[in-house]
Protein backbone atom coordinates (compact mmCIF):
# COMPACT_ATOMS: atom_id res chain seq x y z
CA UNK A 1 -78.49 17.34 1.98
CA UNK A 2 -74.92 18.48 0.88
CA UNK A 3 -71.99 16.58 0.89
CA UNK A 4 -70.07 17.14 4.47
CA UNK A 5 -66.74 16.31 2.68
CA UNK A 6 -65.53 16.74 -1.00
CA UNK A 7 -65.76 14.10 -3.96
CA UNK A 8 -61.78 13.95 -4.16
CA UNK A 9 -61.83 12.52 -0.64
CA UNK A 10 -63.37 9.32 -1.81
CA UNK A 11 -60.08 8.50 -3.27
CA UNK A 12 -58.08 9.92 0.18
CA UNK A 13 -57.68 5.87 1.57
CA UNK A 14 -56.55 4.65 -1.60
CA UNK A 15 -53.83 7.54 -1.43
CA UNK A 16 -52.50 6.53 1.86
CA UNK A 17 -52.78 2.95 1.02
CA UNK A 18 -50.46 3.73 -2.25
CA UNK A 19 -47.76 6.26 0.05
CA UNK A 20 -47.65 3.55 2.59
CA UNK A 21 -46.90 1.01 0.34
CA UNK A 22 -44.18 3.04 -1.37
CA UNK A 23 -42.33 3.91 1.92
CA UNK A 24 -42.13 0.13 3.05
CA UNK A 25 -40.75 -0.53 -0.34
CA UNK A 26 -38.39 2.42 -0.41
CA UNK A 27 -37.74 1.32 3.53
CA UNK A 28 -37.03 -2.52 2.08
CA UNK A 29 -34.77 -1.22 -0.02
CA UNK A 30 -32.58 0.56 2.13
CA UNK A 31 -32.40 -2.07 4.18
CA UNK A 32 -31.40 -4.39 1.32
CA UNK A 33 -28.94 -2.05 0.31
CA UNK A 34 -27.47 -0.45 3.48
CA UNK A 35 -27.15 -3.35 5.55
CA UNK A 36 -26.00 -6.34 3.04
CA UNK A 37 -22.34 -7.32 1.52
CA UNK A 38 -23.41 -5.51 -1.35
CA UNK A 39 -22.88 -1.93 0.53
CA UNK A 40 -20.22 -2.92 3.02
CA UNK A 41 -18.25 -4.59 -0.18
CA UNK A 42 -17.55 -7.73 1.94
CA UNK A 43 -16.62 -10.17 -0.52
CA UNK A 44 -15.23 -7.73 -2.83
CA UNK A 45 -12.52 -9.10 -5.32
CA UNK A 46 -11.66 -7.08 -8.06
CA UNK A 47 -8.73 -8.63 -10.92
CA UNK A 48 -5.57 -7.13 -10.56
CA UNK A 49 -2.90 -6.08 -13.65
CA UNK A 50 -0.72 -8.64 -12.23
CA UNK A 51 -1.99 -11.56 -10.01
CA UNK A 52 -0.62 -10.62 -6.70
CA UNK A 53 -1.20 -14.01 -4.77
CA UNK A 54 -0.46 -13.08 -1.08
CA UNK A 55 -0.58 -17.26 0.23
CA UNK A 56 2.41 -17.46 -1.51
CA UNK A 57 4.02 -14.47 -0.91
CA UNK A 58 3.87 -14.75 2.71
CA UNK A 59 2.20 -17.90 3.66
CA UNK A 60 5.14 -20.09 1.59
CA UNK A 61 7.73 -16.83 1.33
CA UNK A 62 7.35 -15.50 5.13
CA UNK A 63 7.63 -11.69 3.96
CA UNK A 64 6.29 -9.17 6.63
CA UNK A 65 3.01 -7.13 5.24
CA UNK A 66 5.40 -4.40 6.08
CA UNK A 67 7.47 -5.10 2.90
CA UNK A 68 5.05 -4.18 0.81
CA UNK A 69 2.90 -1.92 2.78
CA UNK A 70 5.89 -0.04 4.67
CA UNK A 71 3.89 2.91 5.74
CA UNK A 72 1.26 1.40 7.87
CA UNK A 73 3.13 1.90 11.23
CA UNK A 74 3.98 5.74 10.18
CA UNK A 75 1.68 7.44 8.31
CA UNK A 76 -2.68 7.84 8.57
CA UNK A 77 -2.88 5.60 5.52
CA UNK A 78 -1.48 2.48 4.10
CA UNK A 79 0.60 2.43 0.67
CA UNK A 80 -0.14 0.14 -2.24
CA UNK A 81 3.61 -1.25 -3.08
CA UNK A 82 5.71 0.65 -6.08
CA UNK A 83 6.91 -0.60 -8.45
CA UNK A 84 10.58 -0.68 -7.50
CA UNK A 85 9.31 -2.42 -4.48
CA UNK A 86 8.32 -5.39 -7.15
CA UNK A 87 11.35 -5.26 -8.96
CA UNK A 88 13.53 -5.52 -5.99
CA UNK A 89 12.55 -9.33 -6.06
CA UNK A 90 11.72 -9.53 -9.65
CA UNK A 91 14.85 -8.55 -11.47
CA UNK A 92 16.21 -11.56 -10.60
CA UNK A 93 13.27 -14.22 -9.39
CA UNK A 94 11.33 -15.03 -12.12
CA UNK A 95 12.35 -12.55 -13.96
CA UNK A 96 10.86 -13.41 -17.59
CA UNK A 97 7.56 -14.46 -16.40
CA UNK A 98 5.08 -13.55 -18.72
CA UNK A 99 2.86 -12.61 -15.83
CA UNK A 100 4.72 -10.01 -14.80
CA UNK A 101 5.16 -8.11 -18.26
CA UNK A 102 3.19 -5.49 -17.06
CA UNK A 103 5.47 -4.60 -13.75
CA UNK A 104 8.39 -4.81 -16.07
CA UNK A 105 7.11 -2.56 -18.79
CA UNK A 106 6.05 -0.12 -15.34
CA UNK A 107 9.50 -0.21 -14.52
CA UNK A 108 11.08 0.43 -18.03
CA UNK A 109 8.89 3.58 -18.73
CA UNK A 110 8.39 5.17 -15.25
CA UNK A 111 4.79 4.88 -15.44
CA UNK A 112 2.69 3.25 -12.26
CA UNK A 113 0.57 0.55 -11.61
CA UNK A 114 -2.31 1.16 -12.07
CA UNK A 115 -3.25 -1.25 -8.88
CA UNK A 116 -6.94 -1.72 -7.98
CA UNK A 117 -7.55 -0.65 -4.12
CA UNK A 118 -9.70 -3.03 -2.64
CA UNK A 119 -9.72 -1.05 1.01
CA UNK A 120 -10.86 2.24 0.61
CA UNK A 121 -12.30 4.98 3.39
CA UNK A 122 -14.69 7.39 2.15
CA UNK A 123 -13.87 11.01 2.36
CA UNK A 124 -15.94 11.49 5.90
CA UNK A 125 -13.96 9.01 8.04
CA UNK A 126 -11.16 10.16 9.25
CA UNK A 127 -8.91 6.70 10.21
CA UNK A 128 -4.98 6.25 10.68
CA UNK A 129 -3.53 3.62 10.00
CA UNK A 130 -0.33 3.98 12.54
CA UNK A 131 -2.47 5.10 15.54
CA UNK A 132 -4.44 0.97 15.50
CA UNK A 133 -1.03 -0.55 14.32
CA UNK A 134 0.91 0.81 17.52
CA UNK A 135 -1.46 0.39 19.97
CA UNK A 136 -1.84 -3.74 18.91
CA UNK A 137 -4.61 -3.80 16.11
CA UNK A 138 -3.47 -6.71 13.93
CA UNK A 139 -3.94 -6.43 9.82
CA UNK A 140 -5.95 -9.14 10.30
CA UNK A 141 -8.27 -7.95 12.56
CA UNK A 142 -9.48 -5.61 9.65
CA UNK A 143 -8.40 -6.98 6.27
CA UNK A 144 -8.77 -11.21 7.85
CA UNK A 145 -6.05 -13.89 6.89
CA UNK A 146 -4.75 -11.52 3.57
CA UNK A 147 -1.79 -14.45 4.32
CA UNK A 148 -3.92 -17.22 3.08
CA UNK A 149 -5.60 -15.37 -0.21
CA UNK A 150 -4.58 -16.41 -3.43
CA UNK A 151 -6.41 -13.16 -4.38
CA UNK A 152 -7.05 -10.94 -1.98
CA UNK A 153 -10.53 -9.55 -1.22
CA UNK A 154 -12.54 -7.06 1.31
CA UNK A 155 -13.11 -9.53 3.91
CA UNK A 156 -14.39 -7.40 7.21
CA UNK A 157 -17.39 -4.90 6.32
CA UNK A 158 -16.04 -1.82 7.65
CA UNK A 159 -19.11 -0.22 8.51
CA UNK A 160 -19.57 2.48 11.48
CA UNK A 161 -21.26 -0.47 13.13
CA UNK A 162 -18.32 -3.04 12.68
CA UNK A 163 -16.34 -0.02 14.08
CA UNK A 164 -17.76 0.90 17.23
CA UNK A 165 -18.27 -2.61 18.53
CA UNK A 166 -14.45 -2.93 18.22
CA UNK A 167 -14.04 0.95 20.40
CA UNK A 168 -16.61 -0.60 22.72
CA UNK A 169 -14.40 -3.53 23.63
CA UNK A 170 -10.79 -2.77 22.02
CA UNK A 171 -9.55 -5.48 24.55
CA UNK A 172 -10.89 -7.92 21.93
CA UNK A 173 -8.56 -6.95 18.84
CA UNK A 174 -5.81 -6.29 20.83
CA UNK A 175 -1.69 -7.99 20.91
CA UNK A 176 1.55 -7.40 21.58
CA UNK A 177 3.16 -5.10 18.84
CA UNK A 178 5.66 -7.87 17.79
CA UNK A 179 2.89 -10.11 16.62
CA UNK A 180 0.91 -7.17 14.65
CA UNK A 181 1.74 -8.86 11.18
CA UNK A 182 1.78 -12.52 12.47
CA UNK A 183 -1.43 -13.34 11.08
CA UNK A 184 -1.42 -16.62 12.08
CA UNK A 185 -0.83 -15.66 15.67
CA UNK A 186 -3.22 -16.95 18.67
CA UNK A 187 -3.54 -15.90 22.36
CA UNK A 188 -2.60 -19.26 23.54
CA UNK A 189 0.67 -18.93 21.94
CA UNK A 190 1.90 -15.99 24.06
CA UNK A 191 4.51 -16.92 26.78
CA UNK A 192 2.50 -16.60 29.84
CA UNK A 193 5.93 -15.56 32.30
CA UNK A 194 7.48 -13.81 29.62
CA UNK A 195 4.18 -11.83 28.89
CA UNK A 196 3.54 -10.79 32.20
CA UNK A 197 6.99 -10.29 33.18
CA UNK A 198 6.41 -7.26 30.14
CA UNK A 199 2.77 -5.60 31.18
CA UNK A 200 1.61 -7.43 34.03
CA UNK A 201 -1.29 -9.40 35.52
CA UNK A 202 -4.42 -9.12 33.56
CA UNK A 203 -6.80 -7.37 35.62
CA UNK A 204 -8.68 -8.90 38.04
CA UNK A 205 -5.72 -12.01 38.07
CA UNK A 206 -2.79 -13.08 40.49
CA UNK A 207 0.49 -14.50 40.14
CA UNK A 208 -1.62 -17.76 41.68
CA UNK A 209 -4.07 -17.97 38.56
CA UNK A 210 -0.92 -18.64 36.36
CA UNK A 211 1.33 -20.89 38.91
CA UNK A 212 0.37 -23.62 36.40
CA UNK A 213 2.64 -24.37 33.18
CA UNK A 214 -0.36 -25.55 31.77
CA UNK A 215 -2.54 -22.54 31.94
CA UNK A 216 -2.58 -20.41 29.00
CA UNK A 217 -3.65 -16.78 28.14
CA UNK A 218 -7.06 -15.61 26.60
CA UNK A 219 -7.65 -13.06 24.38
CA UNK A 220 -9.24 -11.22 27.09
CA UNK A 221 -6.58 -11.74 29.64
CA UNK A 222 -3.81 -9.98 26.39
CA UNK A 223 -6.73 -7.43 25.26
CA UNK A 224 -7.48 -6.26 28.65
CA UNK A 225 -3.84 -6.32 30.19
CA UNK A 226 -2.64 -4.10 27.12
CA UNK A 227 -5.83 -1.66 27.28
CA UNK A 228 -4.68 -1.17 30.52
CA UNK A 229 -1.38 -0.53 29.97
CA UNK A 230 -1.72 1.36 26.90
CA UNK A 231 -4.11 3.33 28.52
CA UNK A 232 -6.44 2.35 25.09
CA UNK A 233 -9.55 4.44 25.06
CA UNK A 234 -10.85 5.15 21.77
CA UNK A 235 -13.98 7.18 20.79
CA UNK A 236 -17.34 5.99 20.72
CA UNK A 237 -19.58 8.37 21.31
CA UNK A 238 -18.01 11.44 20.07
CA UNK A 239 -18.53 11.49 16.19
CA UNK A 240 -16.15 13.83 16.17
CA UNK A 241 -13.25 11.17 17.13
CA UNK A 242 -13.89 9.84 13.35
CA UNK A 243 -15.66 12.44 11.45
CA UNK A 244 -13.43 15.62 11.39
């Protein structure tokens, strides 16, 4: 009797054993890959030409991230500091510290800093910088407590995911645009009278719920109140709103 199927299908289950096993490996990895620290670069800390420590800067110091960064409240993105910006402090504090050779020998010949950039958006996402920083999006709700980093590092993951949770519920991330660069500020420490007095009630509140010195605002009380206010709607289901 003849053979109802070929001799090469003997080997047809081993086959699909061997593809199956390779896509749950290739699967494994991606998974490994696209979903770790390792891809979202949390944890990232690259050396610097010149140790930058920010705790002391403006944990000990008090400068305003502004100082440095002065374009984050005008402009789509950030700028790393210049050199002149260095030298406006370092001509005369500490002004032959070995450690700073390097800013002083920028200065002398005109040529930059080569600075390593920690926080970087790829070329498809399409973020400014002065849009989150005017409507109450603290530094630290993306770069974390950059005020108490000897070095500084990529703290937050910045992934689409990390993203859209905070355009689901903005009211989360959100504060007053006087305490944008306080990064040690907290909810509780907002004037209650003086607060509302400015924006309001938070919504679904009445002047009764706060008739108590003792009661204090919640993030969601200042997050919603401002959303509100600000009329704060940011994309999340239209790609389009951050890939242009």
């Amino acid at each position: 009797m003849a053979n109802i199927f070929p001799r090469g299908s003997n080997i047809l289950p081993i086959k699909l054993v061997v593809c199956v096993l390779v896509l749950a490996n290739a699967v494994s990895l991606g998974m490994w890959y696209y979903f770790t620290p390792k891809y979202t670069r949390v944890g990232y800390q690259p050396a610097q030409p010149v140790p930058f420590p920010h705790d002391v800067h403006v944990a000990q110091l008090g400068m305003d991230c502004r100082y440095c960064h002065s374009f984050v409240e005008v402009a789509a993105h950030s700028n790393i500091p210049t050199t002149q910006v260095c030298m406006n402090c370092h001509t005369q504090v500490q002004r032959d510290n070995p450690k700073l050779a390097p800013i002083r020998d920028s200065w002398a010949t005109g040529k930059p800093m080569e600075w390593v950039q920690i926080h970087k958006t790829s070329d498809f996402v399409y973020f400014n910088h002065s849009a989150h920083v005017n409507r109450g999006v603290s530094c630290v709700s993306c770069h974390g407590k950059v005020n108490e980093m000897a070095v500084v590092y990529h703290d937050k993951p910045h992934s689409m995911d990390w993203c859209l949770n905070c355009h689901r519920d903005p009211a989360g991330a959100l504060r007053p645009l006087n305490q944008i660069t306080n990064l040690n500020w907290k909810p509780e420490d907002e004037d209650v009278k003086k607060f509302v007095a400015t924006f309001g009630l938070p919504p679904g509140k009445d002047a009764h719920d706060f008739s108590n010195s003792t009661v204090k605002l919640t993030q969601e009380d200042i997050g919603s109140t401002l959303r509100d206010k600000w009329h704060i709607n940011p994309p999340d289901k239209n790609c389009a709103g951050c890939h242009r």
